[in-house]
C-alpha atoms as a PDB file:
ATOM      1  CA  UNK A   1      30.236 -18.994  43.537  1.00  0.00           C
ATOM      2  CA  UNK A   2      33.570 -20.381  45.382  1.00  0.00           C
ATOM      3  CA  UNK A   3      33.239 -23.436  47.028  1.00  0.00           C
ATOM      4  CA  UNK A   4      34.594 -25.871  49.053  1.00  0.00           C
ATOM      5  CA  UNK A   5      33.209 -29.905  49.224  1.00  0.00           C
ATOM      6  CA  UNK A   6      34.745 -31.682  52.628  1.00  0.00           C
ATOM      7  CA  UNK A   7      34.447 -35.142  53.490  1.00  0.00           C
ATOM      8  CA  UNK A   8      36.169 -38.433  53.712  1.00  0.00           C
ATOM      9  CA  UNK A   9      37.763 -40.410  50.572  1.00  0.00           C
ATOM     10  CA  UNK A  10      35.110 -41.949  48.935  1.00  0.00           C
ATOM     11  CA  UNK A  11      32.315 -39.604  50.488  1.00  0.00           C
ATOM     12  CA  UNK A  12      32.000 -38.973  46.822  1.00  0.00           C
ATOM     13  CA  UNK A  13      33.049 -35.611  46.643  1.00  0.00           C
ATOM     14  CA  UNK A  14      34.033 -36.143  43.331  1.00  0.00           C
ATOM     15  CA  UNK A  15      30.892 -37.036  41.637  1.00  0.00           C
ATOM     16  CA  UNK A  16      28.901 -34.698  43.533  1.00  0.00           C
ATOM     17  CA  UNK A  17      31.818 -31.914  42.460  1.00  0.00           C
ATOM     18  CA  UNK A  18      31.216 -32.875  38.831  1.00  0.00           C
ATOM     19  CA  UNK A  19      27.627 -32.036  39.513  1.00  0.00           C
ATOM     20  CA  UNK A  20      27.468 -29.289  41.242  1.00  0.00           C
ATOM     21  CA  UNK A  21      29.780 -27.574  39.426  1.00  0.00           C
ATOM     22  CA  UNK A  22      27.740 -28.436  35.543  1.00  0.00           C
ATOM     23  CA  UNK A  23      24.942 -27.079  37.558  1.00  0.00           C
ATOM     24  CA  UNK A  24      26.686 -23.933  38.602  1.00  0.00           C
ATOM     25  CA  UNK A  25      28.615 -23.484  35.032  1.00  0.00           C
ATOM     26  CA  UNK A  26      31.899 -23.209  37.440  1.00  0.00           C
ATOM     27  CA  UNK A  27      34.764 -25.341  37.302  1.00  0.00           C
ATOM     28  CA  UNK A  28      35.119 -28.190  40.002  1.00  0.00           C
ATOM     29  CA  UNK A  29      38.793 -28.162  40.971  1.00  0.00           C
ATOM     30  CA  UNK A  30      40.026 -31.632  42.314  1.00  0.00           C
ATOM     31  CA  UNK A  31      43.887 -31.675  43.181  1.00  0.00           C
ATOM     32  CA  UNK A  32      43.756 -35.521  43.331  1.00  0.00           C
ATOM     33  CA  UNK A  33      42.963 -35.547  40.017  1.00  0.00           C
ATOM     34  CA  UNK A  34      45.318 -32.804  39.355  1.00  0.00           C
ATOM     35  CA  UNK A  35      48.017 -35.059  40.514  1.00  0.00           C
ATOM     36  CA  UNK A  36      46.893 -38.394  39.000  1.00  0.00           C
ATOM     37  CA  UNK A  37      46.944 -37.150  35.539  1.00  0.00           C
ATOM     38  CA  UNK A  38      50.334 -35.727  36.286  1.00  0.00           C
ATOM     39  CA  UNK A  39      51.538 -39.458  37.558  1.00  0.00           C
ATOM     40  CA  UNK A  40      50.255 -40.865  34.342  1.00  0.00           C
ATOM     41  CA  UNK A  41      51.995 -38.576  32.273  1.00  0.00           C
ATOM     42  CA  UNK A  42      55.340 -38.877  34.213  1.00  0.00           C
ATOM     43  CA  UNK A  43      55.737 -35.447  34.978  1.00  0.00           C
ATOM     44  CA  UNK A  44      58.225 -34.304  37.157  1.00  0.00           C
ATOM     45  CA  UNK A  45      55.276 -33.881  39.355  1.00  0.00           C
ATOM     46  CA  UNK A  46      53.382 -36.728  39.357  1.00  0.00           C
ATOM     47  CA  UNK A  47      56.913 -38.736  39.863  1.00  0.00           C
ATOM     48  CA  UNK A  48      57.321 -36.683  43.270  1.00  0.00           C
ATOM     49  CA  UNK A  49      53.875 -37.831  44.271  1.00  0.00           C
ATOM     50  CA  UNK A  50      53.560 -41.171  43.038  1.00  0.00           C
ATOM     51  CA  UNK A  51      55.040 -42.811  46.271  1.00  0.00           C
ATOM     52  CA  UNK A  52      53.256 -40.354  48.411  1.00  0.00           C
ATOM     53  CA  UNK A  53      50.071 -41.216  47.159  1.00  0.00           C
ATOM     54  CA  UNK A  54      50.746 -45.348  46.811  1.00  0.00           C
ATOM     55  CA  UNK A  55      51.276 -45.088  50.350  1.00  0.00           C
ATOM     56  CA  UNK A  56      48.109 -43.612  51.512  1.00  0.00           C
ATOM     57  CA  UNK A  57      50.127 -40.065  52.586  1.00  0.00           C
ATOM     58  CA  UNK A  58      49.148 -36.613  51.501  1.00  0.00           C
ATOM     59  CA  UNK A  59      51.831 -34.421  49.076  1.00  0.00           C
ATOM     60  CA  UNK A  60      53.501 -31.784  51.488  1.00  0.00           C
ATOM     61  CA  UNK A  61      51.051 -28.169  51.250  1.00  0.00           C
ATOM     62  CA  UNK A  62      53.703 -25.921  49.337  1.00  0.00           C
ATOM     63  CA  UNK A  63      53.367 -27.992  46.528  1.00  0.00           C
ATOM     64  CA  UNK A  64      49.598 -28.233  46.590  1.00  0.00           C
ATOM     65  CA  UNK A  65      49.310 -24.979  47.388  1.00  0.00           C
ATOM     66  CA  UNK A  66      51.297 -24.111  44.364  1.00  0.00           C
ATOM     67  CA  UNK A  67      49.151 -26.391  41.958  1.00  0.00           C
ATOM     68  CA  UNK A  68      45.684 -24.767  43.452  1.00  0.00           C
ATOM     69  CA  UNK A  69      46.847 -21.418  43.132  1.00  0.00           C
ATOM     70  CA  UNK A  70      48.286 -21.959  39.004  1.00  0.00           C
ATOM     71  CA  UNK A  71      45.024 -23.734  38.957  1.00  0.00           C
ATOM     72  CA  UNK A  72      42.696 -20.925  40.320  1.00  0.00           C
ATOM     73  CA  UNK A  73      44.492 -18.466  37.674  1.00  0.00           C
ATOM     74  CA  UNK A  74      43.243 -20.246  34.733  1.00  0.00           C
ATOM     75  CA  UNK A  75      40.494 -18.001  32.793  1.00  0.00           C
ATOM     76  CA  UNK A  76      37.323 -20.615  33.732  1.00  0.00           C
ATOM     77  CA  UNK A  77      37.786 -19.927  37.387  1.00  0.00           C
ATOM     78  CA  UNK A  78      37.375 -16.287  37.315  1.00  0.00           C
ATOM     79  CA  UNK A  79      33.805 -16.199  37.895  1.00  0.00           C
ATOM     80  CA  UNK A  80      33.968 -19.201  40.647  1.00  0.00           C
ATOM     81  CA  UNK A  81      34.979 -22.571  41.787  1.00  0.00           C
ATOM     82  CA  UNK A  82      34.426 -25.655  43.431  1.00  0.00           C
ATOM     83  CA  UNK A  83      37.437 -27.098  45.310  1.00  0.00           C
ATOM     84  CA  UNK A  84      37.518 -30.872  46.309  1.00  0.00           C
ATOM     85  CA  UNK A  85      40.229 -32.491  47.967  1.00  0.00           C
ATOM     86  CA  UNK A  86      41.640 -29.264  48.559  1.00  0.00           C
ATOM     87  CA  UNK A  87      42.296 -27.613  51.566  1.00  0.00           C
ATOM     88  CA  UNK A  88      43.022 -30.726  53.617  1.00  0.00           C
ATOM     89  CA  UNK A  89      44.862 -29.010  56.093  1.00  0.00           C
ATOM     90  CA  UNK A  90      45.476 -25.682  58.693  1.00  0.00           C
ATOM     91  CA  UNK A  91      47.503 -24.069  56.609  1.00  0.00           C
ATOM     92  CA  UNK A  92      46.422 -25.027  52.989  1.00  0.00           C
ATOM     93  CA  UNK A  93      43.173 -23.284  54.710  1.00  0.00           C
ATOM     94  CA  UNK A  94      45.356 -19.689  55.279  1.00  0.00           C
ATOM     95  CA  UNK A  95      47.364 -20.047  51.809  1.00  0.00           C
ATOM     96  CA  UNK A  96      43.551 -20.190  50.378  1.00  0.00           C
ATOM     97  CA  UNK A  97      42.509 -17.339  52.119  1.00  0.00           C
ATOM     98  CA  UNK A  98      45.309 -15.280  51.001  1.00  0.00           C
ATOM     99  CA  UNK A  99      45.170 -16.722  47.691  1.00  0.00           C
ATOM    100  CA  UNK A 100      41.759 -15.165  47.294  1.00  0.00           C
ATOM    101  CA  UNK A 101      42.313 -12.427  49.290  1.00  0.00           C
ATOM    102  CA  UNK A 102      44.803 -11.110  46.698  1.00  0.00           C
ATOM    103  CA  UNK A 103      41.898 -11.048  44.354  1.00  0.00           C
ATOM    104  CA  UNK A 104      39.064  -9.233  46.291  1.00  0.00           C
ATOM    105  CA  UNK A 105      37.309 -12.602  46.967  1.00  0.00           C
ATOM    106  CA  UNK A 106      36.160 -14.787  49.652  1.00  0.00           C
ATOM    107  CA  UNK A 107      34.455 -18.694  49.855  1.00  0.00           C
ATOM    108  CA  UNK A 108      30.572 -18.696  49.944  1.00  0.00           C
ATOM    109  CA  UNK A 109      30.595 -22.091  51.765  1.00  0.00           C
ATOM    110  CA  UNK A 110      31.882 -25.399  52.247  1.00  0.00           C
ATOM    111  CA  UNK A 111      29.945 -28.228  51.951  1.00  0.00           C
ATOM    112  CA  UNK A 112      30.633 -31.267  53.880  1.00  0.00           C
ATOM    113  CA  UNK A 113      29.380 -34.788  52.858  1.00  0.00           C
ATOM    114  CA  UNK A 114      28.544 -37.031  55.859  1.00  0.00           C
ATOM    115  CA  UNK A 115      29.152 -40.758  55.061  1.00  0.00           C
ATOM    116  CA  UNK A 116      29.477 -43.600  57.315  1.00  0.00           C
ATOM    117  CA  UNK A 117      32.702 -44.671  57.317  1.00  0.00           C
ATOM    118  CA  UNK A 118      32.570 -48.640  56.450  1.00  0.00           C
ATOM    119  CA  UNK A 119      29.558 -47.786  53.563  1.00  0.00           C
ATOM    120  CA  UNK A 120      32.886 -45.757  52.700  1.00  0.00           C
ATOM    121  CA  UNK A 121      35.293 -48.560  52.557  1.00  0.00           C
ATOM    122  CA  UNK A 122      32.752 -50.856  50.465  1.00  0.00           C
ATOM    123  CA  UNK A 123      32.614 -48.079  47.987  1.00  0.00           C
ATOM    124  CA  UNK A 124      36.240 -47.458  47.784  1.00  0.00           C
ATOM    125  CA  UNK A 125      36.730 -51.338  47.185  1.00  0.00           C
ATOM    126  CA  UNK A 126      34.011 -51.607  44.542  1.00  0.00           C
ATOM    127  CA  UNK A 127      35.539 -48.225  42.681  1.00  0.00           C
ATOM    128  CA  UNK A 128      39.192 -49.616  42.798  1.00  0.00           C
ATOM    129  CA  UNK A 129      37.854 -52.381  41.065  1.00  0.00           C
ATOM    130  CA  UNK A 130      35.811 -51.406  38.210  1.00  0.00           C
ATOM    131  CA  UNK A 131      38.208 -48.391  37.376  1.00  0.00           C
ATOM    132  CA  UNK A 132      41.682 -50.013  38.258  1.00  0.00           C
ATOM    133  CA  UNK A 133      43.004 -48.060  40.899  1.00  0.00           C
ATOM    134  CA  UNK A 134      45.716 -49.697  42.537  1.00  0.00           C
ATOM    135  CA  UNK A 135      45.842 -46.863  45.234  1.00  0.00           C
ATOM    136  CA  UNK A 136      42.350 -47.967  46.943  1.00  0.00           C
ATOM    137  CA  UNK A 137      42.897 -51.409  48.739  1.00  0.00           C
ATOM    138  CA  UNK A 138      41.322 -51.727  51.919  1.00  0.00           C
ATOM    139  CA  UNK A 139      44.771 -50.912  54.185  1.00  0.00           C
ATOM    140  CA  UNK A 140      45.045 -47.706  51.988  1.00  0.00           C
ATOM    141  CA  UNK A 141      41.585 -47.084  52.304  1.00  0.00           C
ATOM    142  CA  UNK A 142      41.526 -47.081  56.291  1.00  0.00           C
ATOM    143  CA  UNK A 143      45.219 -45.382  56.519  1.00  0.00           C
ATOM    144  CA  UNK A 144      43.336 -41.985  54.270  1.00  0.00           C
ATOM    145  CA  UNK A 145      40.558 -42.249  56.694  1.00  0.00           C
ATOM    146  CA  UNK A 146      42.900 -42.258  59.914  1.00  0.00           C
ATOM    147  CA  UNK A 147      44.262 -38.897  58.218  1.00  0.00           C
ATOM    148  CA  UNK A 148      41.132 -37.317  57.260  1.00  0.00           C
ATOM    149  CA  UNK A 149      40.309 -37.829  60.916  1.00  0.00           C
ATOM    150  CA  UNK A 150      43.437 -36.605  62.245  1.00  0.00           C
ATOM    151  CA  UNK A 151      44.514 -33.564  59.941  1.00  0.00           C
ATOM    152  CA  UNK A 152      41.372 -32.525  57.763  1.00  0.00           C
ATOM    153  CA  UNK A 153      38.701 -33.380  59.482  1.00  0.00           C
ATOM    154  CA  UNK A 154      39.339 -29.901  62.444  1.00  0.00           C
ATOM    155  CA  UNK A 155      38.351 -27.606  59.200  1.00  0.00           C
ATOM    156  CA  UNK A 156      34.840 -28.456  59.134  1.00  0.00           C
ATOM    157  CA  UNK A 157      35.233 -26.827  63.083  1.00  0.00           C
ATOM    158  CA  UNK A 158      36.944 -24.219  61.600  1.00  0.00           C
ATOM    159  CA  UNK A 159      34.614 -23.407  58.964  1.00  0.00           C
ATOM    160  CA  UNK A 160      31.597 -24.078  61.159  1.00  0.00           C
ATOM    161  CA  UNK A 161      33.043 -21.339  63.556  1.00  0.00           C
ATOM    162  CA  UNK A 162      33.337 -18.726  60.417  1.00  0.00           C
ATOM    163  CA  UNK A 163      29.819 -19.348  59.358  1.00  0.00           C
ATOM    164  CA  UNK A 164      30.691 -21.273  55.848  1.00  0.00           C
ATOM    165  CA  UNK A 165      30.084 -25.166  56.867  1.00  0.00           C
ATOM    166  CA  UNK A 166      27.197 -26.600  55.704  1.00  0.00           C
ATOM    167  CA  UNK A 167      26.823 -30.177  56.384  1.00  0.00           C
ATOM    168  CA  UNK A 168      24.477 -32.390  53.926  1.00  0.00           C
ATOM    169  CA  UNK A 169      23.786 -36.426  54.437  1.00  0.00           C
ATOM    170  CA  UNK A 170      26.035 -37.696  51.644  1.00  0.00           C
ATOM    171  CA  UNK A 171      24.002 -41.084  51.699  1.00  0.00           C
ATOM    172  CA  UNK A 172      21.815 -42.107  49.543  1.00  0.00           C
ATOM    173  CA  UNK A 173      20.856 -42.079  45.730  1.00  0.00           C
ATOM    174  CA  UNK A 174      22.842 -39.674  43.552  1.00  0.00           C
ATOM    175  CA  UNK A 175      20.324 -37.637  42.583  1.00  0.00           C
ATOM    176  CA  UNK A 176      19.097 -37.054  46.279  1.00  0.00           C
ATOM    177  CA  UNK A 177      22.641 -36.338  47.393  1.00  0.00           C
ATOM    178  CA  UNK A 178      23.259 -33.500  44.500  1.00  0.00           C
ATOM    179  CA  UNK A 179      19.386 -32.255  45.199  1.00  0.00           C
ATOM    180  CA  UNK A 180      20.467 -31.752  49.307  1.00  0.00           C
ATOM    181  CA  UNK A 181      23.755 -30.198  48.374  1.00  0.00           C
ATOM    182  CA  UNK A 182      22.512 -27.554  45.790  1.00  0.00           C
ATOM    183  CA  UNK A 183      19.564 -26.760  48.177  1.00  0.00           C
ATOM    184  CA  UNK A 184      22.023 -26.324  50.593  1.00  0.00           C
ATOM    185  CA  UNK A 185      23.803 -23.634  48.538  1.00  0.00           C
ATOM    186  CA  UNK A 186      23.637 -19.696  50.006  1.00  0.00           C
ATOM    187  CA  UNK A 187      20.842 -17.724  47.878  1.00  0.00           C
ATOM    188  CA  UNK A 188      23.629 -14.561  46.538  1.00  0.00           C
ATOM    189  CA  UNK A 189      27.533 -15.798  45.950  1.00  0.00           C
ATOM    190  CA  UNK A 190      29.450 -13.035  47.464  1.00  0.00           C
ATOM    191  CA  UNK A 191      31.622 -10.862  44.810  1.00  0.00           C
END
């Protein structure tokens, strides 16, 4: 199955990634993440994007579109994926499309999370916290949201007009939240 998991920062995409991909036995895909570890090992990488991502900004789509496509190549996403974080914008959505195009494949759906937007900011300030990341405070926080509004947010109308978006109530327990998103999940992945 190829997916796609939309929502805000701190929707909890990634947690609900983790899980739905174990579930699935397909590899959930998070280009944040990507680019984090890549920072901490003072890559050549991660040294272009540290600033970028300090600052609350997004890294420019030709590099992230590189990085997604190297990472969709790897042997474990053959079978399927699940993307989070990635596509974030208009045209990271057509370099996906031709990126699986070139391989006889298509998505299956995109989930999106729907959070309310200062639980959102409570949980961003409670995870920079107990895991140390200097990249959530509150300013950064509401500067990622103003993006997601601005530049990511138009895919879920995109997607909803090509029949993939599902939307699921990303509030709640964790359990309930993975239970809504799996059930939300088309019976037959396409090939």
């Amino acid at each position: 199955m190829r997916l796609i998991i939309l929502g805000p920062p701190g929707a909890g995409k990634g947690t609900q990634a983790a899980r739905i991909a174990e579930r699935l036995s397909i590899p959930a895909i998070s280009t944040g993440d990507i680019f984090r570890s890549n920072i901490k090992n003072e890559t050549e990488l991660g040294l272009k994007v540290k600033d970028i991502l300090a600052s609350g900004g997004y890294v420019p789509d030709e590099v992230t579109n590189e990085i997604v496509e190297d990472r969709l190549d790897w042997p474990d996403a053959a079978g399927g994926f699940l993307l989070d974080g990635y596509p974030r914008t208009a045209g990271q959505v057509e370099a996906l499309d031709e990126m699986l195009a070139r391989h006889g494949h298509r998505l299956d759906a995109v989930l999106e999370l729907e959070v309310d937007d200062d639980a959102i900011v409570e949980r961003l300030l409670k995870r920079a916290e107990t895991e140390g990341r200097s990249d959530d405070t509150e300013d950064v926080i509401r500067e990622r949201q103003a993006i997601y509004y601005r530049e990511t947010a138009p895919l879920s109308h995109h997607y909803d007009e090509v029949g993939l978006l599902v939307r699921v109530d990303g509030m709640g327990e964790l359990d309930k939240v993975t239970d809504r998103l799996v059930e939300a999940l088309p019976a037959h992945p396409s090939p």
